[in-house]
N, C-alpha and C. Protein backbone atom coordinates (compact mmCIF):
# COMPACT_ATOMS: atom_id res chain seq x y z
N UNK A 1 29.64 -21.81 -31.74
CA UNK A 1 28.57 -22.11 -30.80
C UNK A 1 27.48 -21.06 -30.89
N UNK A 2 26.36 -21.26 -30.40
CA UNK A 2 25.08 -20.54 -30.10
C UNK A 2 25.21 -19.87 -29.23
N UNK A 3 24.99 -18.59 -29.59
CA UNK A 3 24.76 -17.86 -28.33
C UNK A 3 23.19 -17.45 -28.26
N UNK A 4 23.10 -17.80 -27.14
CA UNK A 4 21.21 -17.21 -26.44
C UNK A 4 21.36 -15.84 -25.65
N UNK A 5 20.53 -14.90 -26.04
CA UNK A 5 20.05 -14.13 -25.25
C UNK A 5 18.61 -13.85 -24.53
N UNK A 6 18.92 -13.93 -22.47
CA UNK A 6 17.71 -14.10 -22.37
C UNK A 6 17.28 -12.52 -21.61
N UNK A 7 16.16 -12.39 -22.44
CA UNK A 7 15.87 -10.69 -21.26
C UNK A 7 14.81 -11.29 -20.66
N UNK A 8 14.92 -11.36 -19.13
CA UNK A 8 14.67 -11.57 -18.26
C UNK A 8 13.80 -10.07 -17.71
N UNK A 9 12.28 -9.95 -17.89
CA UNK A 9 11.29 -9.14 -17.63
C UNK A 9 10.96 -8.62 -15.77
N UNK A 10 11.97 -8.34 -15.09
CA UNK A 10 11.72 -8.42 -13.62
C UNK A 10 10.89 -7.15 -12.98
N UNK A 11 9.65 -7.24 -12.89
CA UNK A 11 8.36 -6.43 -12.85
C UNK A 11 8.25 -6.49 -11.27
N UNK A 12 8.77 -5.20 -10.16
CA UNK A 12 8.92 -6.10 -9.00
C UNK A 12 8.14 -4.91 -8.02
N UNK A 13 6.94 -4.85 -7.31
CA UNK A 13 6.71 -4.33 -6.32
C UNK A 13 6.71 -4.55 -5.30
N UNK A 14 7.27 -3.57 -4.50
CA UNK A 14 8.22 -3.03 -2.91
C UNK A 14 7.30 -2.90 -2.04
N UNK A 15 6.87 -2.83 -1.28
CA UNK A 15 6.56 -2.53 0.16
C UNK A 15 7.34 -2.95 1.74
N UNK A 16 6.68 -3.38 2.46
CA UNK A 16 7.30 -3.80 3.62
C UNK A 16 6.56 -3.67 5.23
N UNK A 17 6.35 -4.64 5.89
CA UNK A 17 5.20 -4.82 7.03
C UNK A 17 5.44 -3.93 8.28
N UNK A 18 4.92 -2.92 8.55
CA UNK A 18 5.03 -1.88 9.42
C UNK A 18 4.71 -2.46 11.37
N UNK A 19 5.48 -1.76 11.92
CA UNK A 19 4.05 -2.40 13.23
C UNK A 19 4.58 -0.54 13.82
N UNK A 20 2.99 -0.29 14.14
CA UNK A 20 2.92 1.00 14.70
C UNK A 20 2.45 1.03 16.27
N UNK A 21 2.69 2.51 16.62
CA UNK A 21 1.85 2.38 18.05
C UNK A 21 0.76 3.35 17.74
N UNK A 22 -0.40 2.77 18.49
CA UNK A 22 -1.71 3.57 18.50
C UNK A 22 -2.03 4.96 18.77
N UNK A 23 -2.44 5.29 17.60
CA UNK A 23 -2.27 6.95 17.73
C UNK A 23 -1.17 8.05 16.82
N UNK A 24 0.11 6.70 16.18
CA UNK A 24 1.15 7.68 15.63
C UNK A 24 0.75 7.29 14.37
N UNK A 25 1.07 7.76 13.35
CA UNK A 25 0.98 7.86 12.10
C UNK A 25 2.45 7.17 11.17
N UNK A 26 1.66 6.00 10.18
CA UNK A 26 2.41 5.01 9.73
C UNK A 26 2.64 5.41 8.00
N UNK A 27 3.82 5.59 7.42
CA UNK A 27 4.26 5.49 6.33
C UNK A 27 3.78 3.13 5.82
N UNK A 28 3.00 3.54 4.71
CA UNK A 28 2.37 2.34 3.93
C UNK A 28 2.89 2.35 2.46
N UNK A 29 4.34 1.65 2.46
CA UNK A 29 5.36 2.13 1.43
C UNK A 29 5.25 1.27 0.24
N UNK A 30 5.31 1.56 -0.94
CA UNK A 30 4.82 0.96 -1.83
C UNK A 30 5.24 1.47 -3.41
N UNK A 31 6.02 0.84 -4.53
CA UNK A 31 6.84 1.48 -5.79
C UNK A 31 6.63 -0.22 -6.67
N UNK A 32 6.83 1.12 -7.57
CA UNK A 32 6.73 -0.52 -8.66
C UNK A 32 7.72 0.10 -9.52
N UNK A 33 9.10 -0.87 -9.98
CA UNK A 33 10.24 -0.39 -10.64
C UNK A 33 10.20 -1.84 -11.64
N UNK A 34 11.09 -1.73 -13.41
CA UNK A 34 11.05 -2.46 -13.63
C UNK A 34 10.13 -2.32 -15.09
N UNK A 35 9.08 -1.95 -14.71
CA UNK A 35 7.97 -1.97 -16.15
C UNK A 35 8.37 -0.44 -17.18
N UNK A 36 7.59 -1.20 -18.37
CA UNK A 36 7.84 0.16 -19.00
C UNK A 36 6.48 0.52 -19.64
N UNK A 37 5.50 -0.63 -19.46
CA UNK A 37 4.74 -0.62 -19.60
C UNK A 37 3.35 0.61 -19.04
N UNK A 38 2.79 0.98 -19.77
CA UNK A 38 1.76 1.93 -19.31
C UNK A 38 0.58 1.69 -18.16
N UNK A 39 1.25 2.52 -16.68
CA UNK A 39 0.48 2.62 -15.57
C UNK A 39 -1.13 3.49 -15.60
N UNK A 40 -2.17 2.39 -15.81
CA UNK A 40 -3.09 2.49 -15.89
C UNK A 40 -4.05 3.36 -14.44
N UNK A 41 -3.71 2.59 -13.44
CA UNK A 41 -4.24 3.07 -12.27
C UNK A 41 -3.39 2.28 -10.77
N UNK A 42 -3.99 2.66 -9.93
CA UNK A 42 -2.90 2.14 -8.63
C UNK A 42 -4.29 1.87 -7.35
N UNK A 43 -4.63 0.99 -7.24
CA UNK A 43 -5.51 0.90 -6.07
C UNK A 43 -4.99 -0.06 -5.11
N UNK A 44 -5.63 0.62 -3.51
CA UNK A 44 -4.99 -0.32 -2.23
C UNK A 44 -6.34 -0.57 -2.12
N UNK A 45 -5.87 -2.00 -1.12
CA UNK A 45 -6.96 -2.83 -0.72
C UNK A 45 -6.43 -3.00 0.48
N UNK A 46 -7.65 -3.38 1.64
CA UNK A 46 -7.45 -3.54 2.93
C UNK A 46 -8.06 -5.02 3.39
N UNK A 47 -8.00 -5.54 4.70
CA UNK A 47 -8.32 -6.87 5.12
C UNK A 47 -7.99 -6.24 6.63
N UNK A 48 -8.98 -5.45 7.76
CA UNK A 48 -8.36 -5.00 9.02
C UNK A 48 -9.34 -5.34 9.91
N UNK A 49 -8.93 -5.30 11.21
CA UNK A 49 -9.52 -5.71 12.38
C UNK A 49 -10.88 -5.40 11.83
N UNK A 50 -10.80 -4.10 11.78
CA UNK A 50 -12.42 -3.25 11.34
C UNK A 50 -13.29 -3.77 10.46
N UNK A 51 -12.85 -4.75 10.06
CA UNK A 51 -13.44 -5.30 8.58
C UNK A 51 -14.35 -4.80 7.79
N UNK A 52 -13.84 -3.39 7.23
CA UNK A 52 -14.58 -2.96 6.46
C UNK A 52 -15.76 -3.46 5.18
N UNK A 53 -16.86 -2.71 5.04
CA UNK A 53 -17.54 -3.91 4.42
C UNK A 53 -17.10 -3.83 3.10
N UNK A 54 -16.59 -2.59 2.40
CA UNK A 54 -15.44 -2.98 0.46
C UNK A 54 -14.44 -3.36 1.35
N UNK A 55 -13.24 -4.35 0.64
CA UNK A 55 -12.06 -4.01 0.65
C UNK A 55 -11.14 -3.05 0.14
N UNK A 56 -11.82 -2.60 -0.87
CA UNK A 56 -11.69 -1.56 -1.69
C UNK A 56 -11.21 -0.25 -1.00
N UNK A 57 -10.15 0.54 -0.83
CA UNK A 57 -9.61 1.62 0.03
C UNK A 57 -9.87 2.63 -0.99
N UNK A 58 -8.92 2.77 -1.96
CA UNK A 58 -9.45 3.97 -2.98
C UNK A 58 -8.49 3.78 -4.05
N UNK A 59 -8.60 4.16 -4.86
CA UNK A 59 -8.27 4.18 -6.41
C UNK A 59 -7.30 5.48 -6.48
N UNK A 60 -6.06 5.61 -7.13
CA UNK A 60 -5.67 6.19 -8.12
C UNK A 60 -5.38 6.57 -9.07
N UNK A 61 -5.88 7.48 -10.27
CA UNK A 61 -6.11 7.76 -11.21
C UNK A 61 -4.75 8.65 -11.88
N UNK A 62 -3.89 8.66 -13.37
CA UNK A 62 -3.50 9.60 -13.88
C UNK A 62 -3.77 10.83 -13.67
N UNK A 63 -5.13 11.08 -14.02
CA UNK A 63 -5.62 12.51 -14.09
C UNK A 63 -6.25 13.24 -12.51
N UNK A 64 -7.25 12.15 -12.26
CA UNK A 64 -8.17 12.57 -10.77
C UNK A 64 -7.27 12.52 -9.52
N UNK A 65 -6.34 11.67 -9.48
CA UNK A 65 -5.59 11.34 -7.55
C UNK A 65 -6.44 10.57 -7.68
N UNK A 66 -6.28 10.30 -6.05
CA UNK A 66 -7.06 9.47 -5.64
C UNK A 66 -8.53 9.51 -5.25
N UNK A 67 -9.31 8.35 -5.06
CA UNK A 67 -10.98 8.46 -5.23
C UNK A 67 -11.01 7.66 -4.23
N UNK A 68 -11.58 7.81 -3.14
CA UNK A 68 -12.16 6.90 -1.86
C UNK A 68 -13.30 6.10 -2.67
N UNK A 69 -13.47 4.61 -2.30
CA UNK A 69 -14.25 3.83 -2.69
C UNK A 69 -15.49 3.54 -1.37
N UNK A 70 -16.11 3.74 -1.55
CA UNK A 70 -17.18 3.75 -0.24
C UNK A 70 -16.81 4.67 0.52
N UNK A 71 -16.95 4.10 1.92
CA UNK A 71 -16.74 6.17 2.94
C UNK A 71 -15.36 6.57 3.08
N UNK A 72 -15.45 7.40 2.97
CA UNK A 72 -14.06 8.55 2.55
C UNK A 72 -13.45 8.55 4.42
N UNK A 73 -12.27 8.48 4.13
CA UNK A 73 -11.71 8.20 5.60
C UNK A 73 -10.11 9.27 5.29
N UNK A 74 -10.27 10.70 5.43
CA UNK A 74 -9.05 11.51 5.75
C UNK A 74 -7.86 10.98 6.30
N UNK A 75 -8.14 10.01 7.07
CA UNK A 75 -6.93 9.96 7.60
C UNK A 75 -5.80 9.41 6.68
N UNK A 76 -6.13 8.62 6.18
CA UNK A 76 -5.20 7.90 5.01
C UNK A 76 -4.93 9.09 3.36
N UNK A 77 -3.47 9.48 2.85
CA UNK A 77 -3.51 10.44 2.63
C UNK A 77 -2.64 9.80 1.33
N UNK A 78 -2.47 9.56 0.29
CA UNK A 78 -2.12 9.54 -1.04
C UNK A 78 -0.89 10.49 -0.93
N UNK A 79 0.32 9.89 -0.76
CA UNK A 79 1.69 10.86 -0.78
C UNK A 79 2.71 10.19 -1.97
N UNK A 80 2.38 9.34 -2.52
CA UNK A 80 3.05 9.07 -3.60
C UNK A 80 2.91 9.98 -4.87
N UNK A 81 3.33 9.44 -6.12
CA UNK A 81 3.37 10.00 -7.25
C UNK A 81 3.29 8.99 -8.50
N UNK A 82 2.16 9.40 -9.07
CA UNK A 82 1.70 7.98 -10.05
C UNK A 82 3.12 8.31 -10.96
N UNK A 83 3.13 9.19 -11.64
CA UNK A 83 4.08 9.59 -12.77
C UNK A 83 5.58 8.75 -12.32
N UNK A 84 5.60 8.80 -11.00
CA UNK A 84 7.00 8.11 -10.62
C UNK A 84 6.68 6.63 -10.15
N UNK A 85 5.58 6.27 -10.54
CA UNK A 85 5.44 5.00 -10.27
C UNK A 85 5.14 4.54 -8.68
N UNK A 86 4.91 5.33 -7.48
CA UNK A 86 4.95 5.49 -6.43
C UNK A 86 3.74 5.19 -5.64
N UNK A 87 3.01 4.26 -5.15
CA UNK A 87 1.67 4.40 -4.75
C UNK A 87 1.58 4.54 -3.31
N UNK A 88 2.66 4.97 -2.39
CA UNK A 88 2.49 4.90 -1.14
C UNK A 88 1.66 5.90 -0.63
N UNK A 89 0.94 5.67 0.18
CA UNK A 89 -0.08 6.36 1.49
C UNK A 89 0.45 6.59 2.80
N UNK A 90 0.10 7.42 3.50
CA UNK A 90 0.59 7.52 4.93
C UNK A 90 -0.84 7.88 5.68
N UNK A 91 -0.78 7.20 6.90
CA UNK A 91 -1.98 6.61 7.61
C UNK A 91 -1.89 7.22 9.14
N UNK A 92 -2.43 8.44 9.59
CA UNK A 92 -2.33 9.03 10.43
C UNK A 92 -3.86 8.69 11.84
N UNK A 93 -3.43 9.13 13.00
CA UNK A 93 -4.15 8.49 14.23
C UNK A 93 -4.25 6.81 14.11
N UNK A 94 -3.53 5.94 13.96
CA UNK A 94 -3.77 4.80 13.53
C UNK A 94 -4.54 4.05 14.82
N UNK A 95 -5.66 3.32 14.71
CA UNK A 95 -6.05 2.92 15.42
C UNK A 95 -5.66 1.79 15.43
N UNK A 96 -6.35 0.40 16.66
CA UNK A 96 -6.43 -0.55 16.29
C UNK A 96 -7.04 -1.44 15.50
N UNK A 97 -8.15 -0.82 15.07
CA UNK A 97 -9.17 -1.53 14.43
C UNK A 97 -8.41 -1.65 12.64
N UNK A 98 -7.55 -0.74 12.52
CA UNK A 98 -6.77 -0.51 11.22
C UNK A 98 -5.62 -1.81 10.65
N UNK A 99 -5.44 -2.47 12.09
CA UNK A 99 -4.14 -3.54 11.99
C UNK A 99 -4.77 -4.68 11.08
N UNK A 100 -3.93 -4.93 10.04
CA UNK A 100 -4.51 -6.02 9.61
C UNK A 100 -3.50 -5.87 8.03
N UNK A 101 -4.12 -6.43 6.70
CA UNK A 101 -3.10 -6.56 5.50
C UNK A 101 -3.73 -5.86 4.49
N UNK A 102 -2.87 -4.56 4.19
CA UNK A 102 -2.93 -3.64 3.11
C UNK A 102 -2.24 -4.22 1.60
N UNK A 103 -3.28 -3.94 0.77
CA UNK A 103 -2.67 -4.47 -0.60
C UNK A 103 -2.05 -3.57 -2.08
N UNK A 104 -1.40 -3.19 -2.31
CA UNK A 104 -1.00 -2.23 -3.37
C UNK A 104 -1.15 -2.63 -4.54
N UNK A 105 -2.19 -2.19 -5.73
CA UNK A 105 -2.06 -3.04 -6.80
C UNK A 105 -1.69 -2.05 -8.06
N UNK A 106 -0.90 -2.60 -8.86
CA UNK A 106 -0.71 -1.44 -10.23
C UNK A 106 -1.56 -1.96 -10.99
N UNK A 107 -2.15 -1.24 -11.73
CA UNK A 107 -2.58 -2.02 -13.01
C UNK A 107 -1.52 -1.52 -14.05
N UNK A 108 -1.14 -2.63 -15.20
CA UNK A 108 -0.75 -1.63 -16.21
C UNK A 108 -1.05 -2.20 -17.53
N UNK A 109 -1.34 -1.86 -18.83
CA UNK A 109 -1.57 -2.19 -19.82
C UNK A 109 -0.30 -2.19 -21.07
N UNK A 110 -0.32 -3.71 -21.30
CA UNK A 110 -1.54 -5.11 -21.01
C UNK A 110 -1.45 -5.83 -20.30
N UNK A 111 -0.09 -5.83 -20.04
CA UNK A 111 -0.22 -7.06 -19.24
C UNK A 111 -0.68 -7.03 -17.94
N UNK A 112 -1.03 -6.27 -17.03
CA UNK A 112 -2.19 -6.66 -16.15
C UNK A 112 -1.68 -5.86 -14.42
N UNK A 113 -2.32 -6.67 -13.98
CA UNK A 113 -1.91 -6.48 -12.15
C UNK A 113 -0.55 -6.80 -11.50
N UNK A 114 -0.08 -6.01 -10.89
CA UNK A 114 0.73 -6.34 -9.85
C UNK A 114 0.42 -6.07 -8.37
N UNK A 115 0.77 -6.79 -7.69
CA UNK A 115 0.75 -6.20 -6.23
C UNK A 115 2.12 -6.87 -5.07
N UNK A 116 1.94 -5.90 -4.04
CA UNK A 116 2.44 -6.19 -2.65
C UNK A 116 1.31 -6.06 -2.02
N UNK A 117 1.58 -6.84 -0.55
CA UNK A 117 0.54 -6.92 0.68
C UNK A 117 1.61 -6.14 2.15
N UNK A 118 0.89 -5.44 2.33
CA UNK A 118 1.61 -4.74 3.82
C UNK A 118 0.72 -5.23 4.81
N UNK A 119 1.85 -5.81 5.77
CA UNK A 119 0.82 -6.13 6.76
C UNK A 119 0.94 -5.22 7.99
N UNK A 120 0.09 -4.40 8.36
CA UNK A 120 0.13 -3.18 9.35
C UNK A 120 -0.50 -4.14 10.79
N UNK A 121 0.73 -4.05 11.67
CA UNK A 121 0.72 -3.97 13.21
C UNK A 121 0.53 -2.61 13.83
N UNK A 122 -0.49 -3.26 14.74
CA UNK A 122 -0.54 -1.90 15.56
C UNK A 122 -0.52 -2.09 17.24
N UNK A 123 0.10 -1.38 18.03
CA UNK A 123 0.41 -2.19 19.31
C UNK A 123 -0.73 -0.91 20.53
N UNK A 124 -1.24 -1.01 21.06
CA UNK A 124 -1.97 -0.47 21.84
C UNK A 124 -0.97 -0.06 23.25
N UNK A 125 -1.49 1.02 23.76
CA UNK A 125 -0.43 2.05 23.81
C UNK A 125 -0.04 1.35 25.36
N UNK A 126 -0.75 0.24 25.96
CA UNK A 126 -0.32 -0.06 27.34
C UNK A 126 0.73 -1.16 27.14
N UNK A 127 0.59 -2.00 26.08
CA UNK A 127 1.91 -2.80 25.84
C UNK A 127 3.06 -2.09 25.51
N UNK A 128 2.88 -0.44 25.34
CA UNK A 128 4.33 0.15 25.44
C UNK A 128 4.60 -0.03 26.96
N UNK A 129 3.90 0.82 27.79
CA UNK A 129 4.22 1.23 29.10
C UNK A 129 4.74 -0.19 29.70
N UNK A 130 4.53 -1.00 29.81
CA UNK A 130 4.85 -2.38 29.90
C UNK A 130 6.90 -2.81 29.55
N UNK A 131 6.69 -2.07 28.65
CA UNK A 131 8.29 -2.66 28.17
C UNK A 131 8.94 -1.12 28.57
N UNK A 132 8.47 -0.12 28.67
CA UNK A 132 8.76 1.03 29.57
C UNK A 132 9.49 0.97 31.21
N UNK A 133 8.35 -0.27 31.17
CA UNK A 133 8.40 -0.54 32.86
C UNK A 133 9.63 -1.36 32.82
N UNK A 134 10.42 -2.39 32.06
CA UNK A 134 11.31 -3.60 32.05
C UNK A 134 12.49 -3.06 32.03
């Protein structure tokens, strides 16, 4: 009989949908395992209350880190590690205007893009006191 062998290419990026409270600072988790392929760059994209006018958040580079794409916003802080394949950010004073769907994309060459979408909740600080009160 024939035997087939199939290699099965499973290229898979991680994240996972956060919900924060206003004011604390949110881990925006994000890995790409799987490729062996050469990681070109790593950029997040946003879609938030605030509706920024890029979606464009900022770029990570091999050599540079990361590059804010339009206005530079500190609070959001590049804690991953390209070399380890790692693109997560952590997102400190989180407001509300921030809640909305974060996008992680790898590039890698050749074959192209990957992404996850995080969708960041953010709960305003009187709907705590509320379930405080119950």
């Amino acid at each position: 009989g024939w035997r087939f062998l199939c290699w099965i290419l499973s290229i898979l990026v991680t994240g996972g949908d956060v919900t924060k409270v206003q004011g604390g600072t949110v881990l925006l988790s994000c890995k790409l395992t799987g490729a062996d392929e050469t990681l070109t760059q790593i950029t997040w994209e946003r879609m938030t209350r605030g509706n920024p006018p890029i979606p464009n958040l900022l770029t990570v580079l091999p050599i540079n880190g990361p590059i804010f794409v339009g206005e530079r916003d500190d609070r959001f802080k590049f804690i991953g590690n390209f070399n380890d394949r790692n693109g997560s950010l952590q997102l400190s004073n989180v407001r509300l205007m921030d809640e909305g769907t974060y996008t992680c994309i790898f590039t890698l060459f050749p074959s192209g893009n990957y992404r996850t979408k995080i969708f960041l909740n953010v709960l305003g600080k009187d709907v705590i006191m509320q379930w405080d009160l119950l």
